[in-house]
Protein backbone atom coordinates (compact mmCIF):
# COMPACT_ATOMS: atom_id res chain seq x y z
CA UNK A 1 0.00 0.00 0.00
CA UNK A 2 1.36 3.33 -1.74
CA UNK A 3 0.52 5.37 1.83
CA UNK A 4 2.18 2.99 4.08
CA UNK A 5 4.98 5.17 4.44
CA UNK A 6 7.47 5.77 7.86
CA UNK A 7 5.24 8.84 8.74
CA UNK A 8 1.81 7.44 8.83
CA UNK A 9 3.07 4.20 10.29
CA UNK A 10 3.94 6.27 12.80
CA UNK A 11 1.23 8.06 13.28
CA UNK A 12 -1.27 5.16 13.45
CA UNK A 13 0.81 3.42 16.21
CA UNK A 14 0.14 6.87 17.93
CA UNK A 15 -3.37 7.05 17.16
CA UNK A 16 -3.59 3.40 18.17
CA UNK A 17 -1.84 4.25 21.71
CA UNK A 18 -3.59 7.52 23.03
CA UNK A 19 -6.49 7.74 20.71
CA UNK A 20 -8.02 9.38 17.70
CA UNK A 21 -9.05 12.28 20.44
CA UNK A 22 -5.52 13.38 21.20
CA UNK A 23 -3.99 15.14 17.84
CA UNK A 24 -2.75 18.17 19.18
CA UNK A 25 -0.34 15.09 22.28
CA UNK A 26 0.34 13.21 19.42
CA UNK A 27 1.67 16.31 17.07
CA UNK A 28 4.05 17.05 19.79
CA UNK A 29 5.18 12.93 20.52
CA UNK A 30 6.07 13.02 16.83
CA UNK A 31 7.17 16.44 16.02
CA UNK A 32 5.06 16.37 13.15
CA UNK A 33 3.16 20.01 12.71
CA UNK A 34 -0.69 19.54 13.58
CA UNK A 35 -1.48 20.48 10.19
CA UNK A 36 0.57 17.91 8.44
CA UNK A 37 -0.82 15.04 10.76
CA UNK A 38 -4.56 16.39 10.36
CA UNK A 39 -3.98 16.55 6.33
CA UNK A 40 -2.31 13.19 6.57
CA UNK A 41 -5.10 11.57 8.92
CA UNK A 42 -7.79 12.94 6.41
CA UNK A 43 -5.60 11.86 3.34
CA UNK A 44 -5.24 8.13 4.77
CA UNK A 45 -9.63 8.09 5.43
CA UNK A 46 -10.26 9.66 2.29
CA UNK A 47 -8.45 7.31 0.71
CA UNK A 48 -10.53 4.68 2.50
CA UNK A 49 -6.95 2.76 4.47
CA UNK A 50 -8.25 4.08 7.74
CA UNK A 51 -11.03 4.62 9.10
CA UNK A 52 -11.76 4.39 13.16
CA UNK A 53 -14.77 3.94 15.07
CA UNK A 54 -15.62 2.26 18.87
CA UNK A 55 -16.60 -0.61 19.86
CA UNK A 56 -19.23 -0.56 22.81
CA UNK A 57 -18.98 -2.54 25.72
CA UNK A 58 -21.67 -4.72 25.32
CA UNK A 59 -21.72 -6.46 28.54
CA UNK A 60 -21.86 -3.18 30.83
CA UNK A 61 -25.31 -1.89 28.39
CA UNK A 62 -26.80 -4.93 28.83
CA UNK A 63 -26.35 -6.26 25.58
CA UNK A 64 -24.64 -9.77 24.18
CA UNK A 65 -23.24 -10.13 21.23
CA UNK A 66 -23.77 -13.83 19.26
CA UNK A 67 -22.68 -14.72 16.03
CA UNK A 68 -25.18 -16.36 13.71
CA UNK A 69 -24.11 -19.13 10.91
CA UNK A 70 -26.82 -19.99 8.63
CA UNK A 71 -27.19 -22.06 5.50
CA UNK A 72 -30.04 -21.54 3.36
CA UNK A 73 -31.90 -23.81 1.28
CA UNK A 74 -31.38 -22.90 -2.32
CA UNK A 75 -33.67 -19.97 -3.38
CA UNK A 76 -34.14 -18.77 -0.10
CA UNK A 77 -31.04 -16.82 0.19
CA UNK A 78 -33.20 -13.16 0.23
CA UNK A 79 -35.82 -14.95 2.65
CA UNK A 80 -32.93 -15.94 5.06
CA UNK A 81 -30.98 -12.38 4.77
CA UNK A 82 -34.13 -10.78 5.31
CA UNK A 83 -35.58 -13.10 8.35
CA UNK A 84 -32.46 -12.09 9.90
CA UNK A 85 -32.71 -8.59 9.68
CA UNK A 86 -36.61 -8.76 11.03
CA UNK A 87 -35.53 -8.58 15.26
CA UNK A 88 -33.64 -5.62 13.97
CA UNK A 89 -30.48 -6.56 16.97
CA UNK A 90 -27.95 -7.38 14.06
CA UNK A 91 -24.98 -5.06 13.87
CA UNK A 92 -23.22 -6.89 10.52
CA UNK A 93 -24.45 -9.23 8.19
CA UNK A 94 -22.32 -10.61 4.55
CA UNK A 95 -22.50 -13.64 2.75
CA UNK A 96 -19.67 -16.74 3.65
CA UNK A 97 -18.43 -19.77 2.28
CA UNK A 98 -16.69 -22.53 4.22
CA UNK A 99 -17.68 -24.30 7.62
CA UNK A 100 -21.06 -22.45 6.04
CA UNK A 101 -22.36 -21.48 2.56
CA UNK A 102 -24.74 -18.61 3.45
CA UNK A 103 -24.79 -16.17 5.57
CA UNK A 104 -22.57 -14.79 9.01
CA UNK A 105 -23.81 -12.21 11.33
CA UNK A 106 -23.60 -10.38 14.47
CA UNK A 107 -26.17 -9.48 16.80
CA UNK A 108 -26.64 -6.96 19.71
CA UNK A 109 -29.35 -8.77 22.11
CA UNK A 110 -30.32 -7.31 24.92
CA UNK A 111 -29.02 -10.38 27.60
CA UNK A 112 -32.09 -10.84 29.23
CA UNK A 113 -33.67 -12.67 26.05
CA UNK A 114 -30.63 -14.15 24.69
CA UNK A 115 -32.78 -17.93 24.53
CA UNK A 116 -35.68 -16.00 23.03
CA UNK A 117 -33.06 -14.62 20.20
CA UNK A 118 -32.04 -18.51 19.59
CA UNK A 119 -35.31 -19.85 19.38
CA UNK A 120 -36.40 -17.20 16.90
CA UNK A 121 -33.18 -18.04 15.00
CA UNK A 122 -33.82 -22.14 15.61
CA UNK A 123 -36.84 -22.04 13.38
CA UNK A 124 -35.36 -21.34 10.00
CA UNK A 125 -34.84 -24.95 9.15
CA UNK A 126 -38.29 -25.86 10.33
CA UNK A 127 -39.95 -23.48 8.44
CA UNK A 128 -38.05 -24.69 5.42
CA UNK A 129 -35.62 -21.77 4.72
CA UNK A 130 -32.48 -23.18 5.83
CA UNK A 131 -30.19 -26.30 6.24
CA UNK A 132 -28.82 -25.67 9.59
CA UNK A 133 -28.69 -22.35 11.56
CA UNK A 134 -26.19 -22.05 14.88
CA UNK A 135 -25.87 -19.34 17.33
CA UNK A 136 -22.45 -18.74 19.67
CA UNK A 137 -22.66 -16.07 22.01
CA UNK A 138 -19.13 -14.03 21.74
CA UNK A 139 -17.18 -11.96 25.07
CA UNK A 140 -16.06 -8.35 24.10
CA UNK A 141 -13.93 -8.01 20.92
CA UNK A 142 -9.90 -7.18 21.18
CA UNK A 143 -9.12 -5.05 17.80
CA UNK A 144 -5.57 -5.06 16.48
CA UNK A 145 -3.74 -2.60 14.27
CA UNK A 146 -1.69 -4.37 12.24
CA UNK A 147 1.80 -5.55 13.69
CA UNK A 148 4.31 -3.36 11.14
CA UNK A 149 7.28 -4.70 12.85
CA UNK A 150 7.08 -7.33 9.88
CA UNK A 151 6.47 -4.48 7.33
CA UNK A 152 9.54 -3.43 5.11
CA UNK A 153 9.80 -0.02 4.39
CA UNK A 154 12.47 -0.01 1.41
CA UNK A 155 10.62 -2.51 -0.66
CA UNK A 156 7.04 -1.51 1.02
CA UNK A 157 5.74 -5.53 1.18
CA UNK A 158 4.47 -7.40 4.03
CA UNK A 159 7.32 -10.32 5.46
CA UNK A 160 5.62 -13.92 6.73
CA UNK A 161 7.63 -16.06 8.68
CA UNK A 162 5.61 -18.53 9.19
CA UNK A 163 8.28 -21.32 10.40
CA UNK A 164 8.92 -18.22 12.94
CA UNK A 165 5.34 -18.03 13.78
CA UNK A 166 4.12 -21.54 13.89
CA UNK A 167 7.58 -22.44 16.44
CA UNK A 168 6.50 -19.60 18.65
CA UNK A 169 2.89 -20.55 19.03
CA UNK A 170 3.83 -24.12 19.41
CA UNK A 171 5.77 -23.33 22.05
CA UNK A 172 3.49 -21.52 24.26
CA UNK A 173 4.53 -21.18 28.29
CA UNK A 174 2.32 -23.38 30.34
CA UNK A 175 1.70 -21.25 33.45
CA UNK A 176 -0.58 -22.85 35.62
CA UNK A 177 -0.86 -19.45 37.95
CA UNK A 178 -2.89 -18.87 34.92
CA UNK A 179 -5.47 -21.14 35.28
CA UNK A 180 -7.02 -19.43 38.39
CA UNK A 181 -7.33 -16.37 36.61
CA UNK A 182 -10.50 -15.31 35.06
CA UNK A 183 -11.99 -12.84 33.01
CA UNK A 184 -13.03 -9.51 35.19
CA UNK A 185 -16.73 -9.18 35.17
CA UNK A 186 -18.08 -5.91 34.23
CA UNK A 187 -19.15 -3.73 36.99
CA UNK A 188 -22.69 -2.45 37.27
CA UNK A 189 -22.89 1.18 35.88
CA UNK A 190 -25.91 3.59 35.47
CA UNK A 191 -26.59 4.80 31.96
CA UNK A 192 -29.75 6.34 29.74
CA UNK A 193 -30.29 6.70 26.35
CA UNK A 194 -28.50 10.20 25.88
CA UNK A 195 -25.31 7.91 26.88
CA UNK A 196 -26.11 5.38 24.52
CA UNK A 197 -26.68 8.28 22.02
CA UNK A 198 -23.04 9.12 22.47
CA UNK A 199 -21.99 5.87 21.65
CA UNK A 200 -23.42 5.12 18.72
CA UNK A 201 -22.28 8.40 17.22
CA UNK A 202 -18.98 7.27 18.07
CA UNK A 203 -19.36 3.95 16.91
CA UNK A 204 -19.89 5.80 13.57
CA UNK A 205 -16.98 8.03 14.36
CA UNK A 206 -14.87 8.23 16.80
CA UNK A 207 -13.59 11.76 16.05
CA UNK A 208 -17.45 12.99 16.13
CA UNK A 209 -16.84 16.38 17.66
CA UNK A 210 -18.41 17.54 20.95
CA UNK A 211 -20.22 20.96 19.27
CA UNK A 212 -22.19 17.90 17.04
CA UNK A 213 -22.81 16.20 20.60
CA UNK A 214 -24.45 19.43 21.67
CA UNK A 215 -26.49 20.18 18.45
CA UNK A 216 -28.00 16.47 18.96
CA UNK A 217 -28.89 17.23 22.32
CA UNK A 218 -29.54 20.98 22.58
CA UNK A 219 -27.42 21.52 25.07
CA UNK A 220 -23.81 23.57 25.68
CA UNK A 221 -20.56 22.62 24.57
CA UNK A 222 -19.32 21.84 28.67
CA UNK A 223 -22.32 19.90 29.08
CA UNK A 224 -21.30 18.04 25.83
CA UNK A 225 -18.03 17.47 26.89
CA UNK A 226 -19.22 16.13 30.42
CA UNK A 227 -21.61 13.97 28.83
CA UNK A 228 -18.99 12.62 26.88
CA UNK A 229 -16.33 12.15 29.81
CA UNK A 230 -18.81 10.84 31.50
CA UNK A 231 -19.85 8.05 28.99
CA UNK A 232 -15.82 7.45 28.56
CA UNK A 233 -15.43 7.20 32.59
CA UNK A 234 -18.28 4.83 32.92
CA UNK A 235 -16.69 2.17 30.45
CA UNK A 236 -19.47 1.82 28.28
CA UNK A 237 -16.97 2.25 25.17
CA UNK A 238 -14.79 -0.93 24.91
CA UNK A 239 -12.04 0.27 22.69
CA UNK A 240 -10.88 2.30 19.70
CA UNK A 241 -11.33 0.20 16.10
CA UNK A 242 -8.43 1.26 13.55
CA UNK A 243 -9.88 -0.18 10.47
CA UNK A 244 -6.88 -0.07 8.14
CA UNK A 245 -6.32 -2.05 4.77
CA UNK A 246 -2.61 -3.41 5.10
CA UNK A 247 -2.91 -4.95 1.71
CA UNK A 248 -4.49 -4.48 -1.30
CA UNK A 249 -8.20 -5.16 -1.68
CA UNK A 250 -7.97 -6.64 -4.92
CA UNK A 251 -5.93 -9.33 -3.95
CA UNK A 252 -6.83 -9.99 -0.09
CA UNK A 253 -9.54 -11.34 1.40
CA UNK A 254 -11.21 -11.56 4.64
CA UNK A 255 -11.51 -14.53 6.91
CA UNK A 256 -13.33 -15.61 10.10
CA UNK A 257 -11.09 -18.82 12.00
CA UNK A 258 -12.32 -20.32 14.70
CA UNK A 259 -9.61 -22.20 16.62
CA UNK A 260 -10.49 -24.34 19.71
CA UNK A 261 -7.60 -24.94 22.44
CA UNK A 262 -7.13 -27.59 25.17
CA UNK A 263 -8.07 -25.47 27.65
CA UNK A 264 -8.37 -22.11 28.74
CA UNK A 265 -4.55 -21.63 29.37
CA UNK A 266 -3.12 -22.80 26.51
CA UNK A 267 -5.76 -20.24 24.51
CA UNK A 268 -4.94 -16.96 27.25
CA UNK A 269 -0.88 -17.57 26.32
CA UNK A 270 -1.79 -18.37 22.48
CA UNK A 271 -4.14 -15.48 22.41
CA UNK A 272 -1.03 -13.02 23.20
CA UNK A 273 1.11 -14.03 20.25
CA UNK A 274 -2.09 -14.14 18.03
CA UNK A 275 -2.16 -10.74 18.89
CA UNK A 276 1.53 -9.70 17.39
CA UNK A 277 0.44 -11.13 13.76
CA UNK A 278 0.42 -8.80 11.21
CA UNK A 279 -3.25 -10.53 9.80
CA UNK A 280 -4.83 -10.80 12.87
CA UNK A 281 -7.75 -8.19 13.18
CA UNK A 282 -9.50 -8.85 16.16
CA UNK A 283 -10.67 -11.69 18.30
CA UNK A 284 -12.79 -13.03 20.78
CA UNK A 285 -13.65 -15.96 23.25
CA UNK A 286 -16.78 -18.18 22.38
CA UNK A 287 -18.28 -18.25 26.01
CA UNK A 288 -18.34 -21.19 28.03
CA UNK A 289 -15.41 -22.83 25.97
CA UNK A 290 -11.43 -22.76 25.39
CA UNK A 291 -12.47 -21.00 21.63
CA UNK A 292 -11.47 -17.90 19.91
CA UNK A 293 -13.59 -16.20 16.84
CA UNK A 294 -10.59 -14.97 15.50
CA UNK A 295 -10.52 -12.03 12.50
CA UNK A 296 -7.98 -12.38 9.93
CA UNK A 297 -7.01 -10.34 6.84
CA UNK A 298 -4.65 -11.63 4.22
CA UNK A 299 -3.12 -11.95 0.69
CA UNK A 300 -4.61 -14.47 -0.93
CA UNK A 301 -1.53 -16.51 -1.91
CA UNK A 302 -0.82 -16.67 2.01
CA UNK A 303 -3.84 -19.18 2.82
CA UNK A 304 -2.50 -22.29 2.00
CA UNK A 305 0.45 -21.03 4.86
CA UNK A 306 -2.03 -19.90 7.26
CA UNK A 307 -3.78 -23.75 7.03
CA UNK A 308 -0.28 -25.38 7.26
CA UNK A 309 0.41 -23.17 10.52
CA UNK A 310 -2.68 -24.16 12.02
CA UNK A 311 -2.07 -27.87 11.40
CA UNK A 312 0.74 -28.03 13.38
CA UNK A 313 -0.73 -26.27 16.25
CA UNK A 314 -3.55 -29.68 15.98
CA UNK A 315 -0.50 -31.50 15.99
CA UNK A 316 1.40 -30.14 18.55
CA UNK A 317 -1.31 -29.87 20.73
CA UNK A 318 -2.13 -26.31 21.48
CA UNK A 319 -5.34 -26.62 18.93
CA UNK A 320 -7.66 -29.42 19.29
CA UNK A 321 -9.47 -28.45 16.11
CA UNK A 322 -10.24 -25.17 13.61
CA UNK A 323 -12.34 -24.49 10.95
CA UNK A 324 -12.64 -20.98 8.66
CA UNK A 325 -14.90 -19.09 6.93
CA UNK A 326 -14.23 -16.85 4.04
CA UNK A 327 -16.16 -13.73 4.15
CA UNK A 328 -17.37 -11.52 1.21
CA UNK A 329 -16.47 -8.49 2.68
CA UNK A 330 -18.06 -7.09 -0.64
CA UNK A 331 -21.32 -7.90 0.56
CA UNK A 332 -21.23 -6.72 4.24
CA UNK A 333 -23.83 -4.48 5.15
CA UNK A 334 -23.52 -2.66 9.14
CA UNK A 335 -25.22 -0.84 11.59
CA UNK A 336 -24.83 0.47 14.76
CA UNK A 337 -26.58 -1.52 18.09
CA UNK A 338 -30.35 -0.23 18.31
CA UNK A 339 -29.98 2.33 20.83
CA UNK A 340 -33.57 3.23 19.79
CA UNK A 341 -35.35 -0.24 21.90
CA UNK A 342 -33.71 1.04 24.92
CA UNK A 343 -36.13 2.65 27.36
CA UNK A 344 -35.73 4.38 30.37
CA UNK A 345 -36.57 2.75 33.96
CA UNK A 346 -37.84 -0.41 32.12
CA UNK A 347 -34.50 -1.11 29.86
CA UNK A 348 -34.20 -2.84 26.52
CA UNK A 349 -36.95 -3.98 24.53
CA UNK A 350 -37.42 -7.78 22.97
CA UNK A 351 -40.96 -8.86 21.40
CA UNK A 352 -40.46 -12.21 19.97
CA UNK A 353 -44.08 -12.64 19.03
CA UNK A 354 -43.59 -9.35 17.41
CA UNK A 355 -40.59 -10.77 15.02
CA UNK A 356 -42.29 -14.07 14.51
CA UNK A 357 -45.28 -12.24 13.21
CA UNK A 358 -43.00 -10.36 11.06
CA UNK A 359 -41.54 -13.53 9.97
CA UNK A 360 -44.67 -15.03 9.18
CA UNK A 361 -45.80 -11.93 7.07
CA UNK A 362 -42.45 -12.43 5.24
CA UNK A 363 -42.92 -16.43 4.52
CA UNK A 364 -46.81 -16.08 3.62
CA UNK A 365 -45.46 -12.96 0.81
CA UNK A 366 -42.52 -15.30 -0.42
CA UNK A 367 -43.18 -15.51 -4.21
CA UNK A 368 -44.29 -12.25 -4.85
CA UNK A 369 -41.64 -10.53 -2.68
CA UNK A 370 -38.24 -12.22 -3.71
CA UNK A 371 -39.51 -12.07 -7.72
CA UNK A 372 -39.71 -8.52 -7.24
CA UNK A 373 -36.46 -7.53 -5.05
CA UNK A 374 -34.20 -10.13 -6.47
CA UNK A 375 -31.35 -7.72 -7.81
CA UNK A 376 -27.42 -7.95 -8.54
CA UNK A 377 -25.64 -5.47 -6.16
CA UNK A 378 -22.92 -3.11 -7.67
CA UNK A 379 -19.38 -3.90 -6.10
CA UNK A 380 -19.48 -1.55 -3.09
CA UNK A 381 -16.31 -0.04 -1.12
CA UNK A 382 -14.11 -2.84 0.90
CA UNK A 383 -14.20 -2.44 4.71
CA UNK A 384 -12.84 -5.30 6.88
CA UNK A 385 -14.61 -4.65 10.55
């Protein structure tokens, strides 16, 4: 990539360290002039390589995250896309091919009717729409910029050791202090729908700007900036996404590997070297097993090397299976969580008997409606979040 050069390397490590929010601290860390980095920053989005957003903490607003898989029966691949749209709790949606030929998603349900979410999602294949349809139910998200330690500047290409890579996750310490360890739980915080406001403007953007905070709300730029601290202070943002392209669309693609591990141990040490790839986007832990969803982004030609890597790890142990999904990152579609079914004193809503009506409406319209919105979809821009 033509604008990976030593400057904006640097500059995303520094965004990626104190945050989009701090320009005028990162100007000075650099000695860069604040106008070059702001013309640089808006030169790298424009040019669509980054582009950063937040990722909420779903636990601490109530909400889960799960990951749908589901296969549709041939013809019924705008029924099933549509079906899933219908509880209106999905935050990404593109068609996959792999472990499953149809569809991948992520969902935003509000915790308390997390079973009510799978049994909606359970009757696709009765209802003769799909093959098989699974839900996992994901723990917050860890987002990556890519590690440029293995980027050469002279020749501007990507290195791949992968002997390197596949010795040093095979070799993973065994530290059984470890195994008492677990994950922090999230601490109960008060929030209301102006915070969640916040949030998803800044899952949008992250650099939204705190006048636009106080033209949403009517209110003055201090109490926008409090409002804002406050939503920062509270922990209901999870993390910074930079969404960078560290190799060229046109021949990369995007991936979602699940790899299973012995145990928890083995996938906490494993999970800190994943981290230090250069492909690795994000990850995070299937609940209630030793599993990672794990994000990857890659040159095509490198696949073959990423399945060899993995095979040892079955082999030596640290991976007791894995499977992958190639995503059509062409074809993802996104939204923000729906702030809007959140309501004050009572919390978020669910109707199931609302979305199975709506799914019945949908199955008894089926002829007329996918003759007249089949389409073919122009190529649209390439985003890998």
């Amino acid at each position: 990539m033509q604008l990976l050069d030593e400057d904006n390397i640097r500059i995303i490590s520094a965004l990626n360290k104190h945050g989009p929010r701090n320009l005028q601290l990162i100007a000075r860390e650099l000695k860069i002039p604040y106008p070059t980095l702001y013309s640089r920053m808006a030169r790298l989005e424009e040019e669509k390589v980054l582009h950063v957003w937040c990722n909420p903490n779903y636990s601490r607003i109530g909400l889960s995250r799960g990951m749908v898989l589901v296969d549709p029966l041939p013809g019924r691949e705008l029924v099933v896309q549509e079906a899933l749209r219908i509880p209106n709790h999905w935050i990404r949606l593109m068609r996959c091919m792999g472990e499953c030929n149809g569809y991948y998603s992520l969902h935003a349900v509000p915790t308390l009717h997390v079973r009510e979410f799978e049994e909606y999602i359970e009757q696709f294949v009765p209802l003769g729409l799909a093959s098989t349809s699974r839900v996992y139910w994901l723990e917050e998200q860890y987002t990556f910029i890519p590690n440029f330690e293995y980027y050469d500047l002279a020749s501007r290409m990507w290195k791949f050791p992968w002997a390197a890579w596949a010795n040093q996750l095979a070799n993973v310490s065994n530290d059984p202090a470890m195994e008492s360890r677990t994950l922090s739980i999230p601490r109960a915080v008060s929030f209301d729908s102006r915070d969640l406001y916040v949030v998803k403007e800044l899952c949008k953007d992250a650099t939204v700007k705190l006048a636009d905070i106080a033209r949403m709300f009517d209110i003055t730029l201090p109490a926008a900036k409090y409002r804002f601290e406050s939503v920062m202070k509270k922990g209901l943002v999870q993390e910074y996404v930079f969404d960078i392209l560290p190799y060229a669309p046109e021949m990369s693609e995007l991936y979602e590997v699940r790899l299973d591990f012995k145990n928890d141990n083995t996938l906490r040490s494993s999970s800190q070297k994943l981290a230090k790839l250069p492909f690795v986007l994000s990850f995070s832990k299937f609940k209630g097993l030793a599993s990672l969803a794990v994000r990857i982004y890659l040159p095509r030609g490198e696949m073959n090397n990423l399945i060899a890597m993995l095979s040892i790890l079955v082999r030596e142990g640290i991976l007791t299976n894995f499977t992958y999904l190639w995503l059509e990152s062409l074809t993802l579609k996104s939204q923000t969580f729906s702030y809007e079914k959140f309501r004050e004193g009572s919390g978020w809503e669910y109707d199931n008997n609302e979305y199975n009506d709506s799914l019945q409406n949908l199955l008894s319209n089926i002829s007329k409606r996918v003759t007249k919105e089949t389409y073919f979809e122009p190529m649209s821009m390439v985003t890998i979040q």
